[in-house]
Every structure is written in structure tokens, then in C-alpha cells.
PDB file of N, CA and C in Angstrom:
ATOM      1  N   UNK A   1      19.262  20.786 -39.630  1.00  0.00           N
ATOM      2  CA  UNK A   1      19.123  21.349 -40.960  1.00  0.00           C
ATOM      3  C   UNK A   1      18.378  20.328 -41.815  1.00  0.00           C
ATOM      4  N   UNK A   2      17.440  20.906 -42.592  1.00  0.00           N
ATOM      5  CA  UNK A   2      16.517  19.966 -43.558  1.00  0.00           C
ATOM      6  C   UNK A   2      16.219  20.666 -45.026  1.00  0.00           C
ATOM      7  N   UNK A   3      16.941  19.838 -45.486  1.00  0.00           N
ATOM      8  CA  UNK A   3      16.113  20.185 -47.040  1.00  0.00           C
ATOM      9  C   UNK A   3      17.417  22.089 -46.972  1.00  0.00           C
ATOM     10  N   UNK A   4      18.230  21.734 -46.712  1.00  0.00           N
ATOM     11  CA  UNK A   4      19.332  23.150 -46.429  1.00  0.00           C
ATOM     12  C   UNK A   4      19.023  24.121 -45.799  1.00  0.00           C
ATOM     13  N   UNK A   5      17.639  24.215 -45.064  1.00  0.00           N
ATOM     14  CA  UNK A   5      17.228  25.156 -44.212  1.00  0.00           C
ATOM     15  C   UNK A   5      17.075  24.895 -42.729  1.00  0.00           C
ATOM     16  N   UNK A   6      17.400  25.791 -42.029  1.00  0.00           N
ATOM     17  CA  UNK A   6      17.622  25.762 -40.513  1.00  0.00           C
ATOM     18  C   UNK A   6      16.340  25.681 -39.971  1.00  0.00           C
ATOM     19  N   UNK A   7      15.832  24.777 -39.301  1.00  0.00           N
ATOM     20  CA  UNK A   7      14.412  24.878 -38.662  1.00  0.00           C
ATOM     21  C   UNK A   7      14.688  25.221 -37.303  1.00  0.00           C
ATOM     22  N   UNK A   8      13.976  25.948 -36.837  1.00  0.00           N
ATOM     23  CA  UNK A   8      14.099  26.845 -35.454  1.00  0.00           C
ATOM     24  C   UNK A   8      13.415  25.718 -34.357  1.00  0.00           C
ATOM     25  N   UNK A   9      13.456  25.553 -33.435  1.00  0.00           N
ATOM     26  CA  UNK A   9      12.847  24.384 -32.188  1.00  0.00           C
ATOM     27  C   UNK A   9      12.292  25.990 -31.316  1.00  0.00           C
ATOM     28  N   UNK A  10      11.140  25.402 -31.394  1.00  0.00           N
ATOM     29  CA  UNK A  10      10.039  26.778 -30.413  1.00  0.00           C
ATOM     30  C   UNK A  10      10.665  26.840 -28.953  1.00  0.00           C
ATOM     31  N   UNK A  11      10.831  27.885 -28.623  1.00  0.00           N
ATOM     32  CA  UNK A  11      10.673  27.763 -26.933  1.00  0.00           C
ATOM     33  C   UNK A  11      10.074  27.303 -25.998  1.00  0.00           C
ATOM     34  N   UNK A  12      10.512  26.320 -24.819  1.00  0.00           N
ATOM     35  CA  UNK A  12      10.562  25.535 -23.879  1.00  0.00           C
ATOM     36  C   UNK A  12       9.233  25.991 -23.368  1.00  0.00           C
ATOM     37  N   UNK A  13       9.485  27.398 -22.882  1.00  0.00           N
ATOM     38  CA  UNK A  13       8.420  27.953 -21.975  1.00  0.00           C
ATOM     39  C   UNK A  13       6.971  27.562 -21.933  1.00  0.00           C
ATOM     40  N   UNK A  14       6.339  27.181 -22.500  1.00  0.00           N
ATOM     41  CA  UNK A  14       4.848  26.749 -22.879  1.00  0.00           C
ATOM     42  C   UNK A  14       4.665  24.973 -22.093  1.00  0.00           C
ATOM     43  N   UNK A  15       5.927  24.624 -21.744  1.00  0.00           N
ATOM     44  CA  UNK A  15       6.026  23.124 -21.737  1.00  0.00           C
ATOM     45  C   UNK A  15       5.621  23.645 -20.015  1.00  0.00           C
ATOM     46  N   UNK A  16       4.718  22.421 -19.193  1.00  0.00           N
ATOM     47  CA  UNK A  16       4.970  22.612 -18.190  1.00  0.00           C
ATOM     48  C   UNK A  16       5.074  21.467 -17.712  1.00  0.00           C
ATOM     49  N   UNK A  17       5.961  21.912 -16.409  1.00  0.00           N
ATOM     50  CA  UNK A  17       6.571  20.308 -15.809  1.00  0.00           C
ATOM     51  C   UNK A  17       5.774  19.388 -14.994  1.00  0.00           C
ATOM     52  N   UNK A  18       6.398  18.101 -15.443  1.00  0.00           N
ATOM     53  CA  UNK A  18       5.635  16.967 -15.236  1.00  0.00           C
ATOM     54  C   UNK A  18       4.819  16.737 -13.993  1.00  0.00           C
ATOM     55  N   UNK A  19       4.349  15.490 -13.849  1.00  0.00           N
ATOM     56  CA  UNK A  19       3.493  15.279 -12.523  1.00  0.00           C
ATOM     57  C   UNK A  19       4.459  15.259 -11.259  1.00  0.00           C
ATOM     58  N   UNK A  20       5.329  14.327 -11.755  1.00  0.00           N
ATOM     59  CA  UNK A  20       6.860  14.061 -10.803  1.00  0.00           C
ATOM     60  C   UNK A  20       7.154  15.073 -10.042  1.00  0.00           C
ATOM     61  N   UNK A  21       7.670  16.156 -10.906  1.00  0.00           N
ATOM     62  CA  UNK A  21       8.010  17.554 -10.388  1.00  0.00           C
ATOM     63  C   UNK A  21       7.368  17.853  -9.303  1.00  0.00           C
ATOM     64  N   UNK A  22       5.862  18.095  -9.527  1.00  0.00           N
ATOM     65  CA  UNK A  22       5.578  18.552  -8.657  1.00  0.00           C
ATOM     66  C   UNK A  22       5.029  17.895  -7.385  1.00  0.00           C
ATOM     67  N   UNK A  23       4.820  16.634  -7.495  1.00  0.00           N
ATOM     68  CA  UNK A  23       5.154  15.704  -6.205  1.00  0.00           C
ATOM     69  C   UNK A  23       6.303  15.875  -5.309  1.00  0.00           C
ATOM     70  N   UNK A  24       7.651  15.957  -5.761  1.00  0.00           N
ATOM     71  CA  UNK A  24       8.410  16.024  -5.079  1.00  0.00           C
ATOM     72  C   UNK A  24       8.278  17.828  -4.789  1.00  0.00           C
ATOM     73  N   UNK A  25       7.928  18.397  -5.762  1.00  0.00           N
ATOM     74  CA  UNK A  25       7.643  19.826  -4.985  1.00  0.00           C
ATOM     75  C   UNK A  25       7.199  19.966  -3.718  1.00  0.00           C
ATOM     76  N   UNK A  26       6.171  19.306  -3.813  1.00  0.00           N
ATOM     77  CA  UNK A  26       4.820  19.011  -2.514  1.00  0.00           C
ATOM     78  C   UNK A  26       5.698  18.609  -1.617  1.00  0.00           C
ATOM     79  N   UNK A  27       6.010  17.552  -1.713  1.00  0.00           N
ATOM     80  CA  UNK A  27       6.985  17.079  -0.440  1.00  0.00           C
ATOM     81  C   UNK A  27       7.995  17.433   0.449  1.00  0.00           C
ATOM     82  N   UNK A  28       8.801  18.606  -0.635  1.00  0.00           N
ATOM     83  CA  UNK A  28       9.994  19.081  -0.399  1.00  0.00           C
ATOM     84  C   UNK A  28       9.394  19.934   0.864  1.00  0.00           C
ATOM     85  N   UNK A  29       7.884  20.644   0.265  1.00  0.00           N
ATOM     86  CA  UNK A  29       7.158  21.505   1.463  1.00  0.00           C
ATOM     87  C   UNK A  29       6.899  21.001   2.296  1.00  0.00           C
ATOM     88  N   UNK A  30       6.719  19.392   1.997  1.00  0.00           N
ATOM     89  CA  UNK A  30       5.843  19.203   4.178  1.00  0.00           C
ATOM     90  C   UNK A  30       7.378  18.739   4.566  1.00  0.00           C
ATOM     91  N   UNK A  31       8.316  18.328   4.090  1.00  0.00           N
ATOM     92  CA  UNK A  31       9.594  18.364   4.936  1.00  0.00           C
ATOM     93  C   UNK A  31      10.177  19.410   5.866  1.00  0.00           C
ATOM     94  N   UNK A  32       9.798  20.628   4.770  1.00  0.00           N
ATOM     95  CA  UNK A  32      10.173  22.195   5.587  1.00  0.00           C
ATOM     96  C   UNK A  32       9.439  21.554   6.608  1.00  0.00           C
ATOM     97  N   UNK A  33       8.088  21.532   6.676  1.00  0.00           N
ATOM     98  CA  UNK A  33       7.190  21.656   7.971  1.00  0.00           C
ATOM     99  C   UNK A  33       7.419  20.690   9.037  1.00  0.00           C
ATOM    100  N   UNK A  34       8.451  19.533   8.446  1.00  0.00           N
ATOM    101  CA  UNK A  34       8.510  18.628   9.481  1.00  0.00           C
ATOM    102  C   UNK A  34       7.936  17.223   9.452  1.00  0.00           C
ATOM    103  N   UNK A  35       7.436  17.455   8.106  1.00  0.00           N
ATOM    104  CA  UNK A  35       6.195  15.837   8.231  1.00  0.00           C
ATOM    105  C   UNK A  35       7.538  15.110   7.378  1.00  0.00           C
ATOM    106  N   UNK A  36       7.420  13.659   8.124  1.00  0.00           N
ATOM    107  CA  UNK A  36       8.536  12.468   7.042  1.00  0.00           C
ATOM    108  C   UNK A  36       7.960  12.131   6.241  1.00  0.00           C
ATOM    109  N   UNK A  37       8.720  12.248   5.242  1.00  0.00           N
ATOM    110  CA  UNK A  37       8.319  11.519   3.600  1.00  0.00           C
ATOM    111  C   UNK A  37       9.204  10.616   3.361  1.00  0.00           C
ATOM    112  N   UNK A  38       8.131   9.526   2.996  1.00  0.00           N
ATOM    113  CA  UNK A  38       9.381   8.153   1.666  1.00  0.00           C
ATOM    114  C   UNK A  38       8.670   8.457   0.612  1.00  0.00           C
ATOM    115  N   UNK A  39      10.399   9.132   0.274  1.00  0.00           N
ATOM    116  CA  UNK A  39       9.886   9.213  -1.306  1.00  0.00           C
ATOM    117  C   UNK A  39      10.372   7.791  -2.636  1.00  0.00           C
ATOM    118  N   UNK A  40       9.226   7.652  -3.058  1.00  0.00           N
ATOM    119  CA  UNK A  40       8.923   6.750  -3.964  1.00  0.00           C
ATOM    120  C   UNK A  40       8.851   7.620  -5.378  1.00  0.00           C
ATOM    121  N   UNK A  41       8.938   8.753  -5.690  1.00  0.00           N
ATOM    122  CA  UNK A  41       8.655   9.056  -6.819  1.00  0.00           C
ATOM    123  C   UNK A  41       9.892   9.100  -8.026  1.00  0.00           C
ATOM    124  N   UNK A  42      11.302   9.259  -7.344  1.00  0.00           N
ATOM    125  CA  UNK A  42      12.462   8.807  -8.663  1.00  0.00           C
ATOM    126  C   UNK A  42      13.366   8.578  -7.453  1.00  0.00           C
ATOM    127  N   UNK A  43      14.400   8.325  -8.227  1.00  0.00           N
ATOM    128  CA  UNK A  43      15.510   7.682  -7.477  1.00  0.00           C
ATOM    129  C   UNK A  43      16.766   6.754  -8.134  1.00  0.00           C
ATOM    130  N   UNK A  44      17.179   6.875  -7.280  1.00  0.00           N
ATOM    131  CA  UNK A  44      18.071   5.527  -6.832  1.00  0.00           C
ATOM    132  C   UNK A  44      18.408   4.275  -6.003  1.00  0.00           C
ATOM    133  N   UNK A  45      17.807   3.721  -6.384  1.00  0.00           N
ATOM    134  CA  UNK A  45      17.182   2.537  -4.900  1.00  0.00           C
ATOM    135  C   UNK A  45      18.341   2.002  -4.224  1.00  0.00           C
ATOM    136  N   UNK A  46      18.773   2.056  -2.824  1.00  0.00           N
ATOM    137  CA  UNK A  46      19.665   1.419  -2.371  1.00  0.00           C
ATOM    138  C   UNK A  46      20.104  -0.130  -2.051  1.00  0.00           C
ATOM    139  N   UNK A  47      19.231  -0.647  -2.721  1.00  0.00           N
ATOM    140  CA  UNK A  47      18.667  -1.975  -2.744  1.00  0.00           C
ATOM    141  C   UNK A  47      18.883  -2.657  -3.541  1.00  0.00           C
ATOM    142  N   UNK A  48      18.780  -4.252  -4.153  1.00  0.00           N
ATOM    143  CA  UNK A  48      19.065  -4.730  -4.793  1.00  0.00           C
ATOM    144  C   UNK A  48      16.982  -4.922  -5.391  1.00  0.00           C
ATOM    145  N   UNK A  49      16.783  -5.173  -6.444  1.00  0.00           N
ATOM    146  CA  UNK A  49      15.606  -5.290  -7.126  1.00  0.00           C
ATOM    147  C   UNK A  49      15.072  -6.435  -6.785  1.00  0.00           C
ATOM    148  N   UNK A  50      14.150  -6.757  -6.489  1.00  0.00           N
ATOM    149  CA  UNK A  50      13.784  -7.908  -5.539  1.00  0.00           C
ATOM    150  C   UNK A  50      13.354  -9.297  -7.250  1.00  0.00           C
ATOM    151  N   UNK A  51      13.742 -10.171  -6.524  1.00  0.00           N
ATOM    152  CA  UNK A  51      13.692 -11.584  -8.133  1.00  0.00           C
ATOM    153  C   UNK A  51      12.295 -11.236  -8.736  1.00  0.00           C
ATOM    154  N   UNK A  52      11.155 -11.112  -7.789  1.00  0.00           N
ATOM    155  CA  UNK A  52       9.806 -10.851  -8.417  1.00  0.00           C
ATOM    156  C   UNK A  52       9.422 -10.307  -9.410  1.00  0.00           C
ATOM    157  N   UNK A  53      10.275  -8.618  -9.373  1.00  0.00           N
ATOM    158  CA  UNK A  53      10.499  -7.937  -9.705  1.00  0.00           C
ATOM    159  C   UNK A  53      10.640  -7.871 -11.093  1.00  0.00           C
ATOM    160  N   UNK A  54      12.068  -8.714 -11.168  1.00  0.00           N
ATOM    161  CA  UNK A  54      12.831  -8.579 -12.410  1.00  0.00           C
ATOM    162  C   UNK A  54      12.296  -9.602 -13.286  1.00  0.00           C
ATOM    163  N   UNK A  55      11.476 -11.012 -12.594  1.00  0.00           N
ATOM    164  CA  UNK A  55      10.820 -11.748 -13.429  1.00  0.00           C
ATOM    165  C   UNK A  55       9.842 -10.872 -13.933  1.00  0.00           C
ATOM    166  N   UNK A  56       9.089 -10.208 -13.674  1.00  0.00           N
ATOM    167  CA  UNK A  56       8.216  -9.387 -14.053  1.00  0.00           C
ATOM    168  C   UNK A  56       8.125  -8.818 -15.258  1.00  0.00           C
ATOM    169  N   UNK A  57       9.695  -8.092 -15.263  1.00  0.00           N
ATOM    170  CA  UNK A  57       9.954  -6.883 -16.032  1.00  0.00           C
ATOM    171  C   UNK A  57      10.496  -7.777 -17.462  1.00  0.00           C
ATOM    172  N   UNK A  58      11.284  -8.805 -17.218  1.00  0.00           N
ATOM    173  CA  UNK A  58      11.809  -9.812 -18.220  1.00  0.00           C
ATOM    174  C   UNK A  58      10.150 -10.449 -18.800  1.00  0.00           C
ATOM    175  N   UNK A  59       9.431 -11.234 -18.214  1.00  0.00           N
ATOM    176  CA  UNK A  59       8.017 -11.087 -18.773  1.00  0.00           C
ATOM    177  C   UNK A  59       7.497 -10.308 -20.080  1.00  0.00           C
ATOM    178  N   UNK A  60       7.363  -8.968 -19.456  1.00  0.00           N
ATOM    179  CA  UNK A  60       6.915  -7.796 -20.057  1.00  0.00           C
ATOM    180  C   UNK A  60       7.785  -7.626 -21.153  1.00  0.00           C
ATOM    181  N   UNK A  61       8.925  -8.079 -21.393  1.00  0.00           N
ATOM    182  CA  UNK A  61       9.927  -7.943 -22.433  1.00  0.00           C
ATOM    183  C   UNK A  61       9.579  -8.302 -23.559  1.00  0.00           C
ATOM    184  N   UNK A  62       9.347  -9.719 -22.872  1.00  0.00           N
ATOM    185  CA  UNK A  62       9.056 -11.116 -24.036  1.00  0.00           C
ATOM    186  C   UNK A  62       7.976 -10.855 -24.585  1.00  0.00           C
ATOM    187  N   UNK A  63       6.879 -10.143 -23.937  1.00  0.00           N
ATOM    188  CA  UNK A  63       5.306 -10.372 -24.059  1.00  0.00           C
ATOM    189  C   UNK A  63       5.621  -9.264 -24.946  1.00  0.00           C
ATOM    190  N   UNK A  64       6.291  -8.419 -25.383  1.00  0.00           N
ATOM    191  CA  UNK A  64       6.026  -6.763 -26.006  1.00  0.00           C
ATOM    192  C   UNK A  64       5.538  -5.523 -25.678  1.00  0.00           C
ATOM    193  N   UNK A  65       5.637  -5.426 -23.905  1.00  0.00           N
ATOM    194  CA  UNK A  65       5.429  -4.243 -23.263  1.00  0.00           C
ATOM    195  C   UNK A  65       6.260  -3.590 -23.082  1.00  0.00           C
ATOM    196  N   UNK A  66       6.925  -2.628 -24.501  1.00  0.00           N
ATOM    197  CA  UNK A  66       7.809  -1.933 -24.103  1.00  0.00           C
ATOM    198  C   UNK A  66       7.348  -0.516 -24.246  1.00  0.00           C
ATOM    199  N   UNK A  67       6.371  -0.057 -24.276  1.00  0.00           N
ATOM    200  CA  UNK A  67       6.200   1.218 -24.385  1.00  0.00           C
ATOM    201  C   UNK A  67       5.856   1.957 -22.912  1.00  0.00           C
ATOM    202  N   UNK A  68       5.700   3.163 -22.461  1.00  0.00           N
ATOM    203  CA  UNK A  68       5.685   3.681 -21.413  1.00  0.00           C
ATOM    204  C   UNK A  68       4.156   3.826 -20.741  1.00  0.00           C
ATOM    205  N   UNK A  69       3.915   3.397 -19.653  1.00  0.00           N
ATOM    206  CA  UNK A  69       2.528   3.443 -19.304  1.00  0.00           C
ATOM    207  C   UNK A  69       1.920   4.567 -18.891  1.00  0.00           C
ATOM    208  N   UNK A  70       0.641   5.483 -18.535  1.00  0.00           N
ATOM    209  CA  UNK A  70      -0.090   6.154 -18.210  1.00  0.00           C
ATOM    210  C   UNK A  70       1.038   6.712 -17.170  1.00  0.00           C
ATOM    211  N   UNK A  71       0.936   8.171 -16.479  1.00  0.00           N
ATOM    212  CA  UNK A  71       1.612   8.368 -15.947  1.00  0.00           C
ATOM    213  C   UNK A  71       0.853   8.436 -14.798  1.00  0.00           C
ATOM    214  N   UNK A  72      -0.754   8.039 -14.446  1.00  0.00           N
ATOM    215  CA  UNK A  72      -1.360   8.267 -13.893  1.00  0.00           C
ATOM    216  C   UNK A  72      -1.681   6.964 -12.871  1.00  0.00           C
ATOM    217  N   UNK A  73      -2.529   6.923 -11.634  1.00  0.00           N
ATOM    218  CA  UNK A  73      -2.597   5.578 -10.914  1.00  0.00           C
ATOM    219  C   UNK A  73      -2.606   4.475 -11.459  1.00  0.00           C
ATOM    220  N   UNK A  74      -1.766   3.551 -11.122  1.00  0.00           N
ATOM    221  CA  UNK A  74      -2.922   2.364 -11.928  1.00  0.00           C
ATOM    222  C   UNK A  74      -4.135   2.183 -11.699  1.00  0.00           C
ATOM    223  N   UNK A  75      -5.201   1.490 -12.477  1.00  0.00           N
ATOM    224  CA  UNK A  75      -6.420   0.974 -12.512  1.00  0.00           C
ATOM    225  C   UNK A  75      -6.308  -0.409 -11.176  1.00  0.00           C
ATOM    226  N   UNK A  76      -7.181  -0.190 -10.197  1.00  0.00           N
ATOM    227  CA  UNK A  76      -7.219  -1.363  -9.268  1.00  0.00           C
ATOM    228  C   UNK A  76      -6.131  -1.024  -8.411  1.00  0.00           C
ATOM    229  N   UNK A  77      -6.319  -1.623  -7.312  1.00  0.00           N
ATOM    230  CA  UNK A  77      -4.612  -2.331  -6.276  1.00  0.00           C
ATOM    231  C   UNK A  77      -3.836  -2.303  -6.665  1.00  0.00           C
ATOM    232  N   UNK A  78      -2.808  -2.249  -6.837  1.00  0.00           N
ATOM    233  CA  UNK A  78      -1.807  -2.228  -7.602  1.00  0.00           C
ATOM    234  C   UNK A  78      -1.431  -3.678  -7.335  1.00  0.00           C
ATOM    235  N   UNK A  79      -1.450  -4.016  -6.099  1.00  0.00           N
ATOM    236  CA  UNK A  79      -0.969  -5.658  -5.929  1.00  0.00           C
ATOM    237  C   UNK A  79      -1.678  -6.921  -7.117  1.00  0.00           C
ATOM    238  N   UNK A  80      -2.927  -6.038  -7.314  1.00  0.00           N
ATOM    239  CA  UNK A  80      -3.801  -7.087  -8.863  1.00  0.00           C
ATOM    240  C   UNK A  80      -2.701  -7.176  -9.994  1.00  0.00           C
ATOM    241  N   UNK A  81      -1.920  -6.158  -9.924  1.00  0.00           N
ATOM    242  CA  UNK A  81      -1.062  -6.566 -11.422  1.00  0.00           C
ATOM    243  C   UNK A  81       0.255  -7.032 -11.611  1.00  0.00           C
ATOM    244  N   UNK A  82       0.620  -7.657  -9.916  1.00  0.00           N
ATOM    245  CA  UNK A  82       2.078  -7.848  -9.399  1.00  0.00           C
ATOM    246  C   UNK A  82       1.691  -9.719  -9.852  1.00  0.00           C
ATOM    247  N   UNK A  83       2.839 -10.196 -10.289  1.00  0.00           N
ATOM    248  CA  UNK A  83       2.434 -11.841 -10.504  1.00  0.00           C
ATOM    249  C   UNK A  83       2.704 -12.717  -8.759  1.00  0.00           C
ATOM    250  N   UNK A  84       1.846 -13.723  -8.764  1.00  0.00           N
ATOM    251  CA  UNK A  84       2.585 -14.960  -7.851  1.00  0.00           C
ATOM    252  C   UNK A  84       1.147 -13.827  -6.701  1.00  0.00           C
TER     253      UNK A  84
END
């Protein structure tokens, strides 16, 4: 409520789902078919976060990278933007 009037939130429907989605869509299909997938796209890692890692992310803290990146490849190797 704003200003004493009810503002309505538009319907969902127009929104379409993310890239994610439909990666694991894709995948879910070549599983039917039989092909193995590691999926890397969300999760829960069974793992502990490797030190590299977390120096990394603590880095990025300090430095002021907290906003969310491109949802798209990175630019280059990806190993170019891993430190050490």
C-alpha cells in the first residue's frame, strides 16, 4: 500500500525463465536418452570449497565486487581470472 492506495504487481506470465532453467531442462533430456551429465549449473556441492576459492571470494569482498556478474560466459578461459 502507497500513498493509501493498493498497487496491483502485474502478472508473472510475461517473465520468462532464466538461462539456468533451461540448461538443466536440456540436460534433464539427454539423461532420458542416456548421455551422463555433471551438472555444474546450481546446487549443493558435496565438498568442502577449495582455500583458492574462498581467498578469491574474500578478495572480491574487500576490493567491492559485490554486485552480480553477466549471466553469460566469461570473457577468455576462465582459468585467466582464477588467482595463483
Amino acid at each position: 500500500m502507497k500513498n493509501g492506495k493498493n498497487l496491483m504487481v502485474p502478472p508473472a506470465d510475461p517473465i520468462t525463465p532464466f538461462l539456468v532453467m533451461e540448461i538443466m531442462e536440456k540436460s534433464r533430456l539427454l539423461e532420458k536418452k542416456g548421455k551422463s551429465i555433471v551438472h555444474l549449473e546450481v546446487g549443493e556441492p558435496d565438498f568442502p570449497t577449495p582455500r583458492i576459492i574462498t581467498q578469491a571470494g574474500v578478495r572480491a569482498l574487500q576490493e567491492g565486487n559485490t554486485h552480480y556478474t553477466h549471466s553469460g560466459p566469461a570473457p577468455g578461459p576462465v582459468r585467466a581470472h582464477l588467482p595463483g
